[in-house]
Protein backbone atom coordinates (compact mmCIF):
# COMPACT_ATOMS: atom_id res chain seq x y z
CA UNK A 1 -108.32 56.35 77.95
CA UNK A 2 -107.94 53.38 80.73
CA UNK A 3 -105.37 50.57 80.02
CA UNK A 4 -105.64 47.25 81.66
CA UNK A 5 -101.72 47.73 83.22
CA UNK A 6 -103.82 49.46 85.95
CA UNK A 7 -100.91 49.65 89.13
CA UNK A 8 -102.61 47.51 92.04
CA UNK A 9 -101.17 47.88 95.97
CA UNK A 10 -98.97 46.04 97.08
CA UNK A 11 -101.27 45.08 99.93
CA UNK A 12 -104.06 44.37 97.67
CA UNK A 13 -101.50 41.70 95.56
CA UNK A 14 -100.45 40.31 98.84
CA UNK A 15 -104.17 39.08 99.31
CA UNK A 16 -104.82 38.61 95.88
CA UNK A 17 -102.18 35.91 95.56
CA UNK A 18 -102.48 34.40 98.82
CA UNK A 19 -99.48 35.62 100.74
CA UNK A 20 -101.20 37.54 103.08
CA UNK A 21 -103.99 36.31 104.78
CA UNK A 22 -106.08 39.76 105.58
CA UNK A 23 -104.83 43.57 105.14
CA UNK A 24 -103.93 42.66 108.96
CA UNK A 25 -101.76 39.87 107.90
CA UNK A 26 -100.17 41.89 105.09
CA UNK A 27 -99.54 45.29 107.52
CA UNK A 28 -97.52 42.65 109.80
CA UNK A 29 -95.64 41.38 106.65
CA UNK A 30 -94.75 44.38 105.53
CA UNK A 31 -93.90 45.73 109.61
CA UNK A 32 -91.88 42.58 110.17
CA UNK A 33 -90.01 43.31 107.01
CA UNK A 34 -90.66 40.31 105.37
CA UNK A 35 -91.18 41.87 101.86
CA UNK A 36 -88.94 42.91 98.84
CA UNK A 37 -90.42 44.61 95.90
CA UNK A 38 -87.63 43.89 92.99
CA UNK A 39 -85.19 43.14 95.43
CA UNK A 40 -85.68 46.32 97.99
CA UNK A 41 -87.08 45.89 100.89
CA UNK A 42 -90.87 47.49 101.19
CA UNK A 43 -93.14 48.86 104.20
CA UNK A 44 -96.07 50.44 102.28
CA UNK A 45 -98.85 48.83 101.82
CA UNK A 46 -99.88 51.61 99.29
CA UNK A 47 -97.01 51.15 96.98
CA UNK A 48 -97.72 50.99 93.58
CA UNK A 49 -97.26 47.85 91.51
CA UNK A 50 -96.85 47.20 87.79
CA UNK A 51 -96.67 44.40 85.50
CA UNK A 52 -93.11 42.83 85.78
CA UNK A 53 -92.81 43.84 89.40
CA UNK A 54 -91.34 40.89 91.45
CA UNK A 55 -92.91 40.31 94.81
CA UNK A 56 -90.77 38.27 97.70
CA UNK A 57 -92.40 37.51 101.01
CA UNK A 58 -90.33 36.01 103.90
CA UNK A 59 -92.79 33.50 104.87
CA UNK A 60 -92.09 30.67 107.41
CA UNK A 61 -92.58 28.23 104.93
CA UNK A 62 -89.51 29.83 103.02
CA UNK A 63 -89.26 32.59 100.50
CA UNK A 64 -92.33 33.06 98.20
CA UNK A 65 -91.67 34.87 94.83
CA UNK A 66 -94.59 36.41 92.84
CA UNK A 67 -94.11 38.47 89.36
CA UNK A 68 -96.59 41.37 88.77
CA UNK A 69 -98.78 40.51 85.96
CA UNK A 70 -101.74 41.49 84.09
């Protein structure tokens, strides 16, 4: 049956958590190469995320880190 560790995209958690603006703002992010999923950099906006994932975004402001949760 369905769990609640249900993998989200990486552009959706962008958004979710306020590091992207729009899917727009998240596409650039991820184009500019301004995002690390644990520690590799990442260009899809489809990948798959799971709980414990950590999420680094490049922003002007200075590196943001976000872990994956429930």
């Amino acid at each position: 049956m369905g769990t609640t560790d249900e993998p989200i995209r990486l552009g959706q958690f962008l958004k979710l958590v306020n590091l992207a603006e729009s899917g727009g703002h998240a596409r650039a992010l991820l184009d500019d190469g301004a995002v690390t999923v644990n520690g590799e950099p990442e260009t899809r906006r489809g990948r798959q995320l799971r709980p414990g994932d950590q999420v680094e975004v490049d922003l002007p402001g200075g590196p943001q880190r976000v872990t994956v949760e429930l």
